[in-house]
C-alpha atoms as a PDB file:
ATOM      1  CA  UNK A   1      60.048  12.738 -25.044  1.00  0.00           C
ATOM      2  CA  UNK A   2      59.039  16.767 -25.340  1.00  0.00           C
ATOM      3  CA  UNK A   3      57.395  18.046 -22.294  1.00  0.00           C
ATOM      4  CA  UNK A   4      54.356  18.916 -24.426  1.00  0.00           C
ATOM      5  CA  UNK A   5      54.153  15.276 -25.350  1.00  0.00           C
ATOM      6  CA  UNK A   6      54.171  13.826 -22.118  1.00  0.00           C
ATOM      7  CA  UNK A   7      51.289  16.083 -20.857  1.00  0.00           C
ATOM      8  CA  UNK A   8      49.218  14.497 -23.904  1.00  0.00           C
ATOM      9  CA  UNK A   9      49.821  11.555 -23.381  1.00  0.00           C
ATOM     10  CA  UNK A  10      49.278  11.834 -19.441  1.00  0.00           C
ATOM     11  CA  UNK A  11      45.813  13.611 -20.568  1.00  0.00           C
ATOM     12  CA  UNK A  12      44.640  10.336 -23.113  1.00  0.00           C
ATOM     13  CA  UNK A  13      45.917   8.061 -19.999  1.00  0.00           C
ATOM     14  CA  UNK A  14      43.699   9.831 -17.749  1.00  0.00           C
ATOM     15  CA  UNK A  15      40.399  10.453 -20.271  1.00  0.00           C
ATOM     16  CA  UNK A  16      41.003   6.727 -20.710  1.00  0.00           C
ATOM     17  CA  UNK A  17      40.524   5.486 -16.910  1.00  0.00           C
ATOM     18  CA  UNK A  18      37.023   7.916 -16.606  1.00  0.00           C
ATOM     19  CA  UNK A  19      34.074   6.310 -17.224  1.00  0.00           C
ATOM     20  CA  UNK A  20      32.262   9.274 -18.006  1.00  0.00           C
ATOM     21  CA  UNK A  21      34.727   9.999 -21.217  1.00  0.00           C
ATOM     22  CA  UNK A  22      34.642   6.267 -22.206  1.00  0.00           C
ATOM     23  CA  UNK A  23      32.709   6.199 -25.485  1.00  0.00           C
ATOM     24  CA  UNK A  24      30.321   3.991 -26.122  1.00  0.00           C
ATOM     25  CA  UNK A  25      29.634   0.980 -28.394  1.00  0.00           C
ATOM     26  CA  UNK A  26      27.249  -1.717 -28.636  1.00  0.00           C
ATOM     27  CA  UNK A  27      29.306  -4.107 -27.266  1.00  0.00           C
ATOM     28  CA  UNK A  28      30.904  -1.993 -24.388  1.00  0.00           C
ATOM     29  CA  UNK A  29      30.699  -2.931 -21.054  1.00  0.00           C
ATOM     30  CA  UNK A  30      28.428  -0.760 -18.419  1.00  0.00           C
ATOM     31  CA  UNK A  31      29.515   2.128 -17.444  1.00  0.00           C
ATOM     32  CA  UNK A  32      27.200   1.765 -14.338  1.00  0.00           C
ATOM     33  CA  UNK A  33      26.650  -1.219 -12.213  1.00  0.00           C
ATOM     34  CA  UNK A  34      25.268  -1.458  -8.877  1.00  0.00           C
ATOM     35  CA  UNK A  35      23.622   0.466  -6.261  1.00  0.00           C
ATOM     36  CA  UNK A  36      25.247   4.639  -6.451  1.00  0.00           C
ATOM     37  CA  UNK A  37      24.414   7.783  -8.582  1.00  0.00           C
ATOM     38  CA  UNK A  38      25.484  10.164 -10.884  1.00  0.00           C
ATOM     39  CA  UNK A  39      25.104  13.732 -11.582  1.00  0.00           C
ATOM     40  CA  UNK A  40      23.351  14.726 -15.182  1.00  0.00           C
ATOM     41  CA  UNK A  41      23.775  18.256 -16.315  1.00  0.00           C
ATOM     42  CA  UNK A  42      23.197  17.343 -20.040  1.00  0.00           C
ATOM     43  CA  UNK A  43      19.747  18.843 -20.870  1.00  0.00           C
ATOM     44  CA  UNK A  44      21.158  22.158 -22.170  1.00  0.00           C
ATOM     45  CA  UNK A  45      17.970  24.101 -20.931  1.00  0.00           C
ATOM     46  CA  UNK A  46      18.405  23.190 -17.129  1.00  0.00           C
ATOM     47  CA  UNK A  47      22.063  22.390 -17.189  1.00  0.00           C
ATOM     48  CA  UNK A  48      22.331  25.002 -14.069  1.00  0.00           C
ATOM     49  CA  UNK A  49      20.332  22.959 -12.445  1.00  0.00           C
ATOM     50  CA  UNK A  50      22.545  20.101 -12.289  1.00  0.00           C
ATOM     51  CA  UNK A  51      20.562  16.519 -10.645  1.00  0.00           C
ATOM     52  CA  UNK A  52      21.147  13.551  -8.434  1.00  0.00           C
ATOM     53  CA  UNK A  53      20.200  10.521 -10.258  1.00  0.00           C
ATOM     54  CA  UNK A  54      19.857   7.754  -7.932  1.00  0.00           C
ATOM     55  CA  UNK A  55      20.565   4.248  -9.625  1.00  0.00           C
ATOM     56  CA  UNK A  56      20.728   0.476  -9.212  1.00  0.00           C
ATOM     57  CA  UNK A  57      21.621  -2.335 -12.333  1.00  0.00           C
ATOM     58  CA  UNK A  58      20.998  -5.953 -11.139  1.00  0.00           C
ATOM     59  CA  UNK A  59      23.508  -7.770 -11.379  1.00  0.00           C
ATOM     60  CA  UNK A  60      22.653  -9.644 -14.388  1.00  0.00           C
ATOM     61  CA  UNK A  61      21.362  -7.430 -16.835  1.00  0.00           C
ATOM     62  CA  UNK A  62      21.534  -7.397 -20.932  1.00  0.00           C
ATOM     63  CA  UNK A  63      20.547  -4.880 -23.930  1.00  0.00           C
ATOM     64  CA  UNK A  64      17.175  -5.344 -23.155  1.00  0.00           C
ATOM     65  CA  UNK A  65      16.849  -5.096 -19.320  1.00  0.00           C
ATOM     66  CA  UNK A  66      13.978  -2.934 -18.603  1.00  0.00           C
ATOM     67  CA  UNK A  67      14.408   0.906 -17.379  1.00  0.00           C
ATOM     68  CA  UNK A  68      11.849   1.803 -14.694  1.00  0.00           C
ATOM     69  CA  UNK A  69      11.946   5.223 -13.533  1.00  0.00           C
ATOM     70  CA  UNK A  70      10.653   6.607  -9.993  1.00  0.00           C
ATOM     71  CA  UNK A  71       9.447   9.897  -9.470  1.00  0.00           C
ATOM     72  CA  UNK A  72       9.737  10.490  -5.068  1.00  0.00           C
ATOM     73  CA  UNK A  73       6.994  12.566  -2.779  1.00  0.00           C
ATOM     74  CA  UNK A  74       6.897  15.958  -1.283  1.00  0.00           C
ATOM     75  CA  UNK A  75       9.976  14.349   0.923  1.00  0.00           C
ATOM     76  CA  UNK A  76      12.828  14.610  -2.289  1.00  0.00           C
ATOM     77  CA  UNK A  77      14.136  11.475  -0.708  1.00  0.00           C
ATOM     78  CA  UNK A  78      15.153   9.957  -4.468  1.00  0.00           C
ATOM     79  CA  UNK A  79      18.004   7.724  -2.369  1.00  0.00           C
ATOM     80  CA  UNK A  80      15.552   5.952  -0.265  1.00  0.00           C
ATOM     81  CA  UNK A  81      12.853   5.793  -3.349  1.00  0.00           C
ATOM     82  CA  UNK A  82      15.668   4.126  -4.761  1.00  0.00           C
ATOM     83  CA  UNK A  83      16.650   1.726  -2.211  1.00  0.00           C
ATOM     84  CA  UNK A  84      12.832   0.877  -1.728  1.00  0.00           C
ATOM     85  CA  UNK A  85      13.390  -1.163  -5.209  1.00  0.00           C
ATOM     86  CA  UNK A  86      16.275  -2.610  -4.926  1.00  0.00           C
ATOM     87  CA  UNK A  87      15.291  -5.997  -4.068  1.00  0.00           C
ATOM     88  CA  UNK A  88      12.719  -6.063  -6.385  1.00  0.00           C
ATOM     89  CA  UNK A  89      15.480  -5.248  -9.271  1.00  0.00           C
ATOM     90  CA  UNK A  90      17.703  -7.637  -8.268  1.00  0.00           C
ATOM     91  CA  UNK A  91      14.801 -11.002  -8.277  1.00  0.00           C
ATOM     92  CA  UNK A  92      12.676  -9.362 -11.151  1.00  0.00           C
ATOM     93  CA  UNK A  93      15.560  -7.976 -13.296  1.00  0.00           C
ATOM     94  CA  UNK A  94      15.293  -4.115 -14.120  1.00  0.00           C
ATOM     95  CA  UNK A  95      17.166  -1.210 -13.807  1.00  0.00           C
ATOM     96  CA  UNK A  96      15.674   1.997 -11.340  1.00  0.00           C
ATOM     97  CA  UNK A  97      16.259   5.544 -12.421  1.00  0.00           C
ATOM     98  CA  UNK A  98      15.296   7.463  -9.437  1.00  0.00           C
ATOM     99  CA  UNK A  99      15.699  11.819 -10.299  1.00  0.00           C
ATOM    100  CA  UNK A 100      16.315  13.789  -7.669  1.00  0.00           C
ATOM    101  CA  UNK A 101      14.615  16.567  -7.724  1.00  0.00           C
ATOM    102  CA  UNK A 102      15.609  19.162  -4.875  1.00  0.00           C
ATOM    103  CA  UNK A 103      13.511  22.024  -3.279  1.00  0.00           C
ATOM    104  CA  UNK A 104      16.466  24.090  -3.964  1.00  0.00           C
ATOM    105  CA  UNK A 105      16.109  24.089  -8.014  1.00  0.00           C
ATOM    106  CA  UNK A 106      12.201  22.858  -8.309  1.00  0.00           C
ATOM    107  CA  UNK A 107      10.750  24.803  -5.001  1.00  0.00           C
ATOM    108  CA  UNK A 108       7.722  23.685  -3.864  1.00  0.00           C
ATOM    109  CA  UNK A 109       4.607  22.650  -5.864  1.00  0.00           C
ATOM    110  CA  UNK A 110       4.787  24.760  -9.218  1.00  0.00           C
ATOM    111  CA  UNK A 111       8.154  23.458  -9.773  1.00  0.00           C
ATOM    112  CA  UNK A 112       7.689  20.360  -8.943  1.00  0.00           C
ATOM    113  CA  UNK A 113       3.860  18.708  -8.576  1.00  0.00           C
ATOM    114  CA  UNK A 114       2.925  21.166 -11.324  1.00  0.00           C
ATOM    115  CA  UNK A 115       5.954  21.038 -13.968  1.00  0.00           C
ATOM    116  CA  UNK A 116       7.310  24.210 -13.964  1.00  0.00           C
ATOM    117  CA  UNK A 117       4.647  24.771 -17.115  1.00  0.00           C
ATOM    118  CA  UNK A 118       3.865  28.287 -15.243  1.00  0.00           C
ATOM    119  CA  UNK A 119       5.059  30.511 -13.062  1.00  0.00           C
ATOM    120  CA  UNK A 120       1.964  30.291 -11.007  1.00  0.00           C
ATOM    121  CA  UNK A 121       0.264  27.141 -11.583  1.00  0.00           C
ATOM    122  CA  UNK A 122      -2.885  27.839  -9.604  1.00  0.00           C
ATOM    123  CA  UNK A 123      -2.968  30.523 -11.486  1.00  0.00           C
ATOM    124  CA  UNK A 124      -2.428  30.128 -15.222  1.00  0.00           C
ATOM    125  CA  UNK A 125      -1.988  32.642 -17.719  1.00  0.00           C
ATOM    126  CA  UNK A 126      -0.256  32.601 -21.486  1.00  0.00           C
ATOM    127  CA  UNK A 127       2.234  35.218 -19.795  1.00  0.00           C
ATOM    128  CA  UNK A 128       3.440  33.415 -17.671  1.00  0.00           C
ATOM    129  CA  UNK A 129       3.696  30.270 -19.748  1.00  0.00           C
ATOM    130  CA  UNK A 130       7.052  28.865 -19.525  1.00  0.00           C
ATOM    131  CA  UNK A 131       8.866  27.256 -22.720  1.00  0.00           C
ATOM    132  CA  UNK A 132       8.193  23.477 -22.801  1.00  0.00           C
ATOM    133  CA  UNK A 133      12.038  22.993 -22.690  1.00  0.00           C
ATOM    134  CA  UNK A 134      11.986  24.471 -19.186  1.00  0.00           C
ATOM    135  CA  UNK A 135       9.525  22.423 -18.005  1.00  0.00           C
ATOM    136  CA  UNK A 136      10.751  19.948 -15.439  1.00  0.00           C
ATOM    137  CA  UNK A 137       9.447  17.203 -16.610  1.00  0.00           C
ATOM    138  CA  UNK A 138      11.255  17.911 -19.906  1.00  0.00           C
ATOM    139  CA  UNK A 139      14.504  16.268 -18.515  1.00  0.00           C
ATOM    140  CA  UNK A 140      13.082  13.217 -18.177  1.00  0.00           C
ATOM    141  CA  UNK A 141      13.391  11.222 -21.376  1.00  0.00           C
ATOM    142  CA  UNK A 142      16.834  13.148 -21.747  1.00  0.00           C
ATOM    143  CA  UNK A 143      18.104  10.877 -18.660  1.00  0.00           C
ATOM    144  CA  UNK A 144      16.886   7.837 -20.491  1.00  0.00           C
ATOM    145  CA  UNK A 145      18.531   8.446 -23.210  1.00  0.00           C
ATOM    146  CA  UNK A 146      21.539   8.915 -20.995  1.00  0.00           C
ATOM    147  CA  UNK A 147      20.961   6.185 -19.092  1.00  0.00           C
ATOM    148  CA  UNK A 148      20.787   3.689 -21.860  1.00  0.00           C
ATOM    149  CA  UNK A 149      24.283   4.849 -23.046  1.00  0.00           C
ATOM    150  CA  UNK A 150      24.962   4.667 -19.386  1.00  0.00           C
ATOM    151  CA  UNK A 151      23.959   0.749 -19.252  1.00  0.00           C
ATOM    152  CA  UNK A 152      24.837  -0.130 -23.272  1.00  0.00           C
ATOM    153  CA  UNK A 153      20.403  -0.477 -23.477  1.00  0.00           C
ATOM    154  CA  UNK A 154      18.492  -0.930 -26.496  1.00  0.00           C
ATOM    155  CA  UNK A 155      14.862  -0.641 -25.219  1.00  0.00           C
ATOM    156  CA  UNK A 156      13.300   2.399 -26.741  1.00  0.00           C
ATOM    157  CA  UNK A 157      10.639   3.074 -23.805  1.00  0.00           C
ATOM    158  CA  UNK A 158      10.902   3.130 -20.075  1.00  0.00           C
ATOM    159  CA  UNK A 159       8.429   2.153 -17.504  1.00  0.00           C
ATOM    160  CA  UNK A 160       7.396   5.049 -14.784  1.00  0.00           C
ATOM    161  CA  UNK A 161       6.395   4.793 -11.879  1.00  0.00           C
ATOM    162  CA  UNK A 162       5.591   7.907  -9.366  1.00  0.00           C
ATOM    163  CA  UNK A 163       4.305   8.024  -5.865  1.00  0.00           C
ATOM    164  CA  UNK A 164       1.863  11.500  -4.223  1.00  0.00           C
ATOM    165  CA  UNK A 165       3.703  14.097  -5.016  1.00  0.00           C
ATOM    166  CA  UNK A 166       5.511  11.756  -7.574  1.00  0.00           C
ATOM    167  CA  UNK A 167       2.466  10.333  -8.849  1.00  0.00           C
ATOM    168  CA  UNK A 168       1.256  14.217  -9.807  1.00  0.00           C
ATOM    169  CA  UNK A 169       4.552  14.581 -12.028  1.00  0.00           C
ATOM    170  CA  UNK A 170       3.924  11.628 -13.318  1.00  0.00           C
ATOM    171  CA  UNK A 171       0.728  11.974 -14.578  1.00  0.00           C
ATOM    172  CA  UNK A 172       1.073  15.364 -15.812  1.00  0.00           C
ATOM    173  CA  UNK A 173       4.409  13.983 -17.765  1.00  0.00           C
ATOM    174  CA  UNK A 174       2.229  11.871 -19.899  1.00  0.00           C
ATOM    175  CA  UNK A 175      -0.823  14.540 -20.232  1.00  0.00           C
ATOM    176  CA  UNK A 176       1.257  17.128 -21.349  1.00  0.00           C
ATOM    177  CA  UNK A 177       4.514  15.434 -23.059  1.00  0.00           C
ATOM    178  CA  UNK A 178       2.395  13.347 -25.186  1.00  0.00           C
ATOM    179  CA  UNK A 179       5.028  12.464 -27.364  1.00  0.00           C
ATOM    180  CA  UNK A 180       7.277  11.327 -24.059  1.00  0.00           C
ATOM    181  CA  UNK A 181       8.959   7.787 -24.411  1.00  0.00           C
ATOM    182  CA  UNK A 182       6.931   6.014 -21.343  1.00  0.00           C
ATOM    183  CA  UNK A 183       5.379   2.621 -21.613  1.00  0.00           C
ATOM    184  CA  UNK A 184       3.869   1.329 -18.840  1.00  0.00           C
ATOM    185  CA  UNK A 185       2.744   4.201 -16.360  1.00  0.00           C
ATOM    186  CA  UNK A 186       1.811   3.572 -12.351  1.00  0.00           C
ATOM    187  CA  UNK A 187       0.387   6.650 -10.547  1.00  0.00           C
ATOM    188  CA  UNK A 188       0.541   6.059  -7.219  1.00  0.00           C
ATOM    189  CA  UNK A 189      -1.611   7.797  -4.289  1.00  0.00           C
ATOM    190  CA  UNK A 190      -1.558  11.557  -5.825  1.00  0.00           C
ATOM    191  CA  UNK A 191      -2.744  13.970  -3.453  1.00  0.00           C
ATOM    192  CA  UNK A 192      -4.860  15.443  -6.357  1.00  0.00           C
ATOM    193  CA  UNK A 193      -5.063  14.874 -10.085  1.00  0.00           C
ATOM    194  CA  UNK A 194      -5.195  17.041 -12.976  1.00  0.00           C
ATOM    195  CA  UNK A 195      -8.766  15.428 -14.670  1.00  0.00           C
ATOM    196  CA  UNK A 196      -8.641  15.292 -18.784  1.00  0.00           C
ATOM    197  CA  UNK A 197     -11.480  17.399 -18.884  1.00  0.00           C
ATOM    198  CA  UNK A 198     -11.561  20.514 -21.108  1.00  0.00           C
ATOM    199  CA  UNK A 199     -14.420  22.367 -19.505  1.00  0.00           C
ATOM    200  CA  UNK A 200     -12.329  22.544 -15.752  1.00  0.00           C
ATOM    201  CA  UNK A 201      -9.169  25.291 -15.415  1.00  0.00           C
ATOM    202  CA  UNK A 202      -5.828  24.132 -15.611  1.00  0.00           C
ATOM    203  CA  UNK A 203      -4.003  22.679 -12.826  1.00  0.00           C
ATOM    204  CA  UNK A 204      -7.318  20.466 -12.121  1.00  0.00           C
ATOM    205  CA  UNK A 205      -8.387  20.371 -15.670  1.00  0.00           C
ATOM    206  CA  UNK A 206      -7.338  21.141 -19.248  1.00  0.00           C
ATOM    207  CA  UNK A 207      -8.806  24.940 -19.581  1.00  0.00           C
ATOM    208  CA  UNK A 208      -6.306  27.250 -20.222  1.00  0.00           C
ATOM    209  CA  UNK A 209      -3.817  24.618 -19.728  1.00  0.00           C
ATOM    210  CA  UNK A 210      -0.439  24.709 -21.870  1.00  0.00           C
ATOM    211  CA  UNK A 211      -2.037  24.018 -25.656  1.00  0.00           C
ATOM    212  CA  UNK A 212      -5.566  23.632 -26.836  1.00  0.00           C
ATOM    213  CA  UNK A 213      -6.255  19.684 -26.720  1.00  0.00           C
ATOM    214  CA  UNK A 214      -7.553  17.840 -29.615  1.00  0.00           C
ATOM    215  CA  UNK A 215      -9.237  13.990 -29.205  1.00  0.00           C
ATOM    216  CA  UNK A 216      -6.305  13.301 -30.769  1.00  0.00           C
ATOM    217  CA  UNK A 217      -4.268  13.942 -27.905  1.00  0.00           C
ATOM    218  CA  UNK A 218      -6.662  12.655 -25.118  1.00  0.00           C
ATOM    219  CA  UNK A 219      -6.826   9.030 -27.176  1.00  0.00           C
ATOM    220  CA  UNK A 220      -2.408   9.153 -26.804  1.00  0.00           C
ATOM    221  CA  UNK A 221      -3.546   9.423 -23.071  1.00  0.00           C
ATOM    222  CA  UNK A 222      -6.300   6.704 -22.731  1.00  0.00           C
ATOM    223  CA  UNK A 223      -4.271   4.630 -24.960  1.00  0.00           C
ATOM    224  CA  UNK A 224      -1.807   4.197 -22.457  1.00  0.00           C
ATOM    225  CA  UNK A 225      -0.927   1.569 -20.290  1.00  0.00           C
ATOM    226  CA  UNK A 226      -1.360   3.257 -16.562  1.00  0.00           C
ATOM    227  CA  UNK A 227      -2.146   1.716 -13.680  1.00  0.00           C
ATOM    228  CA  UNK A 228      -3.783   3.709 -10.383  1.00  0.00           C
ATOM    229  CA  UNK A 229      -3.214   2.520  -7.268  1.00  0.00           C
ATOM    230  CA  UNK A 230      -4.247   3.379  -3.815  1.00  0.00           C
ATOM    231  CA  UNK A 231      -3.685   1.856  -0.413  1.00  0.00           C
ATOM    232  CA  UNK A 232      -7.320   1.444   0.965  1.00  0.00           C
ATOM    233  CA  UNK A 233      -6.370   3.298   4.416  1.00  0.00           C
ATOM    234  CA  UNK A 234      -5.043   5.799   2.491  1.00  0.00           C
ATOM    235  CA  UNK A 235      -8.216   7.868   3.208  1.00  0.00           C
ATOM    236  CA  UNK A 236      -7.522  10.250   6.007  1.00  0.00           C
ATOM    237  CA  UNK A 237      -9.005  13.648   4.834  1.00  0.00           C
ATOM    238  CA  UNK A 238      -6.435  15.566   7.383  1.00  0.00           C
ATOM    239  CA  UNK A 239      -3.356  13.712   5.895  1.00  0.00           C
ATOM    240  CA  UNK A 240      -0.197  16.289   5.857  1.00  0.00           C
ATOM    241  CA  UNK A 241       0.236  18.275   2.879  1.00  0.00           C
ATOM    242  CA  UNK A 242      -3.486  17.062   1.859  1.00  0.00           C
ATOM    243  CA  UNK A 243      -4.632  19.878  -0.691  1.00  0.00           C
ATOM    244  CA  UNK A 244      -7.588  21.610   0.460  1.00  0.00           C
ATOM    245  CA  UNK A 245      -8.979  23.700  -2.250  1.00  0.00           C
ATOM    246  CA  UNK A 246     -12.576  24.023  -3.679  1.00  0.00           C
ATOM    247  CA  UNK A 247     -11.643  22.244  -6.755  1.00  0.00           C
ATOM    248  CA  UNK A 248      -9.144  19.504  -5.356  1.00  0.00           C
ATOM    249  CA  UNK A 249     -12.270  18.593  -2.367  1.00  0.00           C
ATOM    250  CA  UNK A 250     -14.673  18.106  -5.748  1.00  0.00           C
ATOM    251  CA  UNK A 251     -12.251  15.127  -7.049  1.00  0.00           C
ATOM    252  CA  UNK A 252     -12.972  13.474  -3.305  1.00  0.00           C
ATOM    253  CA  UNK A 253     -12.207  14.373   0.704  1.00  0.00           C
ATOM    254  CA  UNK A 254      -8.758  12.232   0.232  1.00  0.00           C
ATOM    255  CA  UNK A 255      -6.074  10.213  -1.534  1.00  0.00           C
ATOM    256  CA  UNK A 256      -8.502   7.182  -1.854  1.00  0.00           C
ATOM    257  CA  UNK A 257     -11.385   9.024  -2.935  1.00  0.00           C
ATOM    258  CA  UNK A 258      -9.436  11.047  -5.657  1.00  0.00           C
ATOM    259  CA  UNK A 259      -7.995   8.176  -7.022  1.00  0.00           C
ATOM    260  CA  UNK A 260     -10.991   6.744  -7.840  1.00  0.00           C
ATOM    261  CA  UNK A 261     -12.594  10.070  -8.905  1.00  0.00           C
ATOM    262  CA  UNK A 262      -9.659  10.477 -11.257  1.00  0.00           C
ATOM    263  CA  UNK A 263     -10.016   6.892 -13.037  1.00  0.00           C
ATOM    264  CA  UNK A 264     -13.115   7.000 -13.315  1.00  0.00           C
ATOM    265  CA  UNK A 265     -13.700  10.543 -14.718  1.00  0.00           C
ATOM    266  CA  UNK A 266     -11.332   9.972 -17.115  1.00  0.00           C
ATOM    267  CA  UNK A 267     -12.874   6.201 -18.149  1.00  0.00           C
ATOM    268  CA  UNK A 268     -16.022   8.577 -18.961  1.00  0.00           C
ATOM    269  CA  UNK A 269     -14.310  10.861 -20.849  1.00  0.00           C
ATOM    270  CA  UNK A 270     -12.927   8.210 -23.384  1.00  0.00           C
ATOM    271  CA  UNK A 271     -16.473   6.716 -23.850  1.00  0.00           C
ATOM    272  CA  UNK A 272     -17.796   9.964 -24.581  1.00  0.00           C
ATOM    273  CA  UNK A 273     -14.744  10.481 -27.430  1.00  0.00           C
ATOM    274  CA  UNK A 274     -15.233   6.971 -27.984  1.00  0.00           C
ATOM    275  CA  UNK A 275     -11.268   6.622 -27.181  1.00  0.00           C
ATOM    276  CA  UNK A 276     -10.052   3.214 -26.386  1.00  0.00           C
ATOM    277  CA  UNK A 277      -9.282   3.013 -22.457  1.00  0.00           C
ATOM    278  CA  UNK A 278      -5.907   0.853 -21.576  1.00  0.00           C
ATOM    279  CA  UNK A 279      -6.144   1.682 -17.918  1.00  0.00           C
ATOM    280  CA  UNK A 280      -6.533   0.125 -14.854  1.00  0.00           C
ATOM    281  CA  UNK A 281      -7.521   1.137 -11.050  1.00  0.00           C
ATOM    282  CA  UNK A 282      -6.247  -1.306  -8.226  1.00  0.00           C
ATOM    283  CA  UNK A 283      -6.912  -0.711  -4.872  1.00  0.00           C
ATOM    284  CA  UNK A 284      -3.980  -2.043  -2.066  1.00  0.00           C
ATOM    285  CA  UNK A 285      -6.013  -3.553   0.873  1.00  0.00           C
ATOM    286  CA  UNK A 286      -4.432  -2.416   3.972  1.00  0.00           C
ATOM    287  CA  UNK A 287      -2.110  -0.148   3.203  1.00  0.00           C
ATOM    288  CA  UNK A 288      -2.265   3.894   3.747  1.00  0.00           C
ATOM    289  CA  UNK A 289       0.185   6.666   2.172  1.00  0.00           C
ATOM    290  CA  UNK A 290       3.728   4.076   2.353  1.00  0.00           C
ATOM    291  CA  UNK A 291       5.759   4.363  -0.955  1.00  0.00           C
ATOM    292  CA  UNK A 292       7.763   1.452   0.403  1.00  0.00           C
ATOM    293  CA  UNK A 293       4.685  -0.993   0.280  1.00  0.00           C
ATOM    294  CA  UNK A 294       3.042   0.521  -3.321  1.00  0.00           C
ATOM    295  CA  UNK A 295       7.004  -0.141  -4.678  1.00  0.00           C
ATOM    296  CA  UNK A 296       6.885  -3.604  -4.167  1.00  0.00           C
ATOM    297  CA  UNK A 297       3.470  -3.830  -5.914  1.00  0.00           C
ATOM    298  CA  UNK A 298       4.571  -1.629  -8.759  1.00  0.00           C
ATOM    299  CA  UNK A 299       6.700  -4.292  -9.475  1.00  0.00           C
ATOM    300  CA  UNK A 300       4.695  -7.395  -9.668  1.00  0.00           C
ATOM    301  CA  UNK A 301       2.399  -5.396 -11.829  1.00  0.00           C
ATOM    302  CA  UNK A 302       5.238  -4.642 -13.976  1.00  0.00           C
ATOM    303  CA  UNK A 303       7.752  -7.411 -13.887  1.00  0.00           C
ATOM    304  CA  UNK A 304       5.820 -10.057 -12.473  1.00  0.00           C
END
């Protein structure tokens, strides 16, 4: 055989035995299993950014296994978000998605808690508007997708589920990506929330937030199917990393409070637009700021 020969067919042999090149069919095996991660760089607009995804497939899993996501704290600790739902995955059978994202490509709060949908958050301005594709939470139903090729899946949605700093993202995902692929959502102990309410400024209300929003787009909200939780002790107003601001001490003096503030503001604000409201607000007796605990009871609400 020519020498140029060989090295193709050394190269096929080799693109053969990587998972990552193996294409994919509806009846192909997974190309993930078990507890590990990955690293996804295939969003085009952040693909310098490139991410941890932190995974676990039970071990018995089909085409329609369901795909929760988890969105980690302040802490960027997306392994052990991860291994808090393992068990759970394995007895109630779905597959965790767990994005890490680092300080080192989302620094602190505006790239993070608030999106990336400005430069300055706190301090909005159509200038310094960022394109929707480089908002972080733009990558999200991009990993699904991947994911689901990832695991040979058919579901079309994925569950979410996002804890303080996590729980922020989260909710901000499905107020400003209304057309994002999430079905059930559980917000989990934000620090502080940004309220559906047009007359307040963007990040603790909808004035001059990223577009102008119609009823339309508040019903896609209220329509959804999100839960809030909240540990009951999780009501110390000097908790680290607590925001302090005018605005965020109007939605409550902690995590507890603003939970409830946040629910309930928005309940009122579906009556008035006479939106139907597919929420729910569940307090954890007990319990304080522990994403290990509110885990486990994201799943039996989910799964269970």
């Amino acid at each position: 055989m020519k020498p140029f020969k060989i090295i193709i067919v050394f190269t096929l042999f080799i693109l053969s035995c990587d998972k990552n090149n193996a294409p994919i069919t509806s009846d192909s095996d997974p190309l993930i299993t078990g507890t590990s991660s990955f690293v996804f760089d295939s969003y085009l607009p952040l693909a310098d950014k490139p991410m941890n995804v932190f995974y676990h497939v039970p071990e018995n899993i089909n085409t329609q296994t369901p795909i929760l996501f988890v969105l980690h704290g302040s802490g960027r600790n997306a392994a052990q978000y991860r291994d808090a739902f393992v068990t759970k995955s394995e007895q109630l059978g779905f597959i965790v998605v767990v994005p890490e994202f680092n300080d080192i490509d989302f620094p602190g709060g505006d790239a993070y808690n608030l999106a990336n949908i400005f430069d300055d958050g706190d301090n909005p301005s159509e200038s310094t508007l960022n394109e929707e594709s480089d908002w972080t939470i733009s990558v999200l139903d991009p990993i699904f997708d991947y994911v689901r090729d990832l695991t040979d899946n058919e579901t079309s949605r994925y569950d979410l589920f996002g804890h303080s700093a996590g729980s922020q993202v989260a909710h901000r995902f499905i107020l400003f990506k209304p057309t994002n692929k999430t079905n059930k959502v559980i917000l989990s102990a934000a620090g502080w929330y940004t309220v559906p309410n047009i007359s307040i400024d963007f990040p603790y209300g909808l004035n001059k937030g990223p577009f102008i929003y119609s009823n339309n787009i508040l019903e896609e909200f209220f329509f959804k199917n999100i839960y809030v939780i909240v540990g009951t002790e999780d009501n110390d107003p000097n908790a680290p990393s607590l925001r302090h601001t005018d605005e965020a001490e109007l939605q409550g003096a902690h995590r507890l409070a603003r939970a409830e503030h946040f629910f309930n503001e928005s309940q009122n604000i579906a009556s008035e637009i006479n939106s139907p409201f597919n929420w729910q607000f569940q307090t954890v007796p007990n319990v304080g700021h522990q994403y290990s605990i509110m885990a486990g009871v994201a799943c039996e609400l989910l799964y269970n």
